[in-house]
Protein backbone atom coordinates (compact mmCIF):
# COMPACT_ATOMS: atom_id res chain seq x y z
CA UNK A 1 38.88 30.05 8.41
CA UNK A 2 35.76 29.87 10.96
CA UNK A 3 33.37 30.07 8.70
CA UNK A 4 35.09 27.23 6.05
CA UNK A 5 34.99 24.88 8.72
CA UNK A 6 31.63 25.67 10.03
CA UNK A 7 30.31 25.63 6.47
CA UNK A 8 32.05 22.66 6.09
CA UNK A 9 30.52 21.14 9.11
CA UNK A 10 27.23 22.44 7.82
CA UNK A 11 27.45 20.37 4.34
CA UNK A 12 28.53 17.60 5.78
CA UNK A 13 25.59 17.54 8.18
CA UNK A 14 23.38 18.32 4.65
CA UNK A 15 24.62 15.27 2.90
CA UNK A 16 24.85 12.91 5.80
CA UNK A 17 20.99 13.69 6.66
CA UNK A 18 20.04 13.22 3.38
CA UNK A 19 21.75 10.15 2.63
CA UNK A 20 20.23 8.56 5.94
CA UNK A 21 16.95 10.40 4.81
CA UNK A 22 17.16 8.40 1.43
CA UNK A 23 17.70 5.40 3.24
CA UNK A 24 14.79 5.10 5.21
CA UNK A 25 12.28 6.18 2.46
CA UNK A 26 13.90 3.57 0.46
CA UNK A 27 12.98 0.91 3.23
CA UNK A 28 9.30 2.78 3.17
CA UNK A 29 8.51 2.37 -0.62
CA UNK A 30 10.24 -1.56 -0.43
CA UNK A 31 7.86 -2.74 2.44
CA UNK A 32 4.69 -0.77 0.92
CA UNK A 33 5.42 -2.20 -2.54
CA UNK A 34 5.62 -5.60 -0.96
CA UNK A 35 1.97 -4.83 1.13
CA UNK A 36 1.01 -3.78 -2.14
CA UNK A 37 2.22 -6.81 -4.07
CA UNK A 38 0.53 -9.09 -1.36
CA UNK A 39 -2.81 -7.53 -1.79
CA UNK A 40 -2.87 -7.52 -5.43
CA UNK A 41 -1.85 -11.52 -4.61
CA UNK A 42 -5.34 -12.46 -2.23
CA UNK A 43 -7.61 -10.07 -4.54
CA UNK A 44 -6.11 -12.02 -7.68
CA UNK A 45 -6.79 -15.36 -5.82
CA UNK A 46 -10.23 -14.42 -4.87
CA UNK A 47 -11.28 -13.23 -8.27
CA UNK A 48 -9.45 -16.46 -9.88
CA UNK A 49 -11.85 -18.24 -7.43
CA UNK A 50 -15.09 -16.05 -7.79
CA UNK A 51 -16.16 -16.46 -3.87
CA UNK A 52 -16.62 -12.95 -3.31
CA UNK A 53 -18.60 -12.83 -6.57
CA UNK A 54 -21.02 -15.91 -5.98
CA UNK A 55 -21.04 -14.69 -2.62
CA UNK A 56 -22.36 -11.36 -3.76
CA UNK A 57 -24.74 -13.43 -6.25
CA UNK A 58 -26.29 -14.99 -3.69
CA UNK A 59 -27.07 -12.09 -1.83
CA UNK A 60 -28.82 -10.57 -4.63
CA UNK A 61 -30.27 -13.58 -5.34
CA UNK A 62 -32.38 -14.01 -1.98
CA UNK A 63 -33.22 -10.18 -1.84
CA UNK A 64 -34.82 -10.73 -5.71
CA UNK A 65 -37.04 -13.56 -3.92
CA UNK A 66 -37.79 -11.64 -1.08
CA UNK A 67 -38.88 -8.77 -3.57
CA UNK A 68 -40.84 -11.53 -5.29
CA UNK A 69 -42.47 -12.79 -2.31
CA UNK A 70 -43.26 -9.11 -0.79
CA UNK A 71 -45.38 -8.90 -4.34
């Protein structure tokens, strides 16, 4: 009879740890797939607007006349 109840005990313990355990990794994936979704968000608005591309253009742009210049 001790060892039904302790084994009992023991299962109960199992699924009440792995329930909470569930729970919490839930809340992990929800609040990474909403970083996630919010990043995808401000790198789709900054490719829709192209300011970290003609940023990038103009960069390369003044270094090719430098280049020129150093000739």
């Amino acid at each position: 009879m001790a060892l039904r109840s302790t084994l009992g005990a023991f299962l109960a313990g199992c699924v009440v740890s792995n329930a909470l355990g569930y729970f919490f990794l839930h809340q992990d994936v929800v609040q990474a797939n909403g970083a996630v979704n919010e990043s995808v968000k401000v790198l789709a608005e900054k490719v829709r607007t192209g300011e970290e591309l003609e940023k990038r253009i103009s960069i390369l742009e003044e270094t090719v006349k430098e280049m020129q210049g150093a000739k």
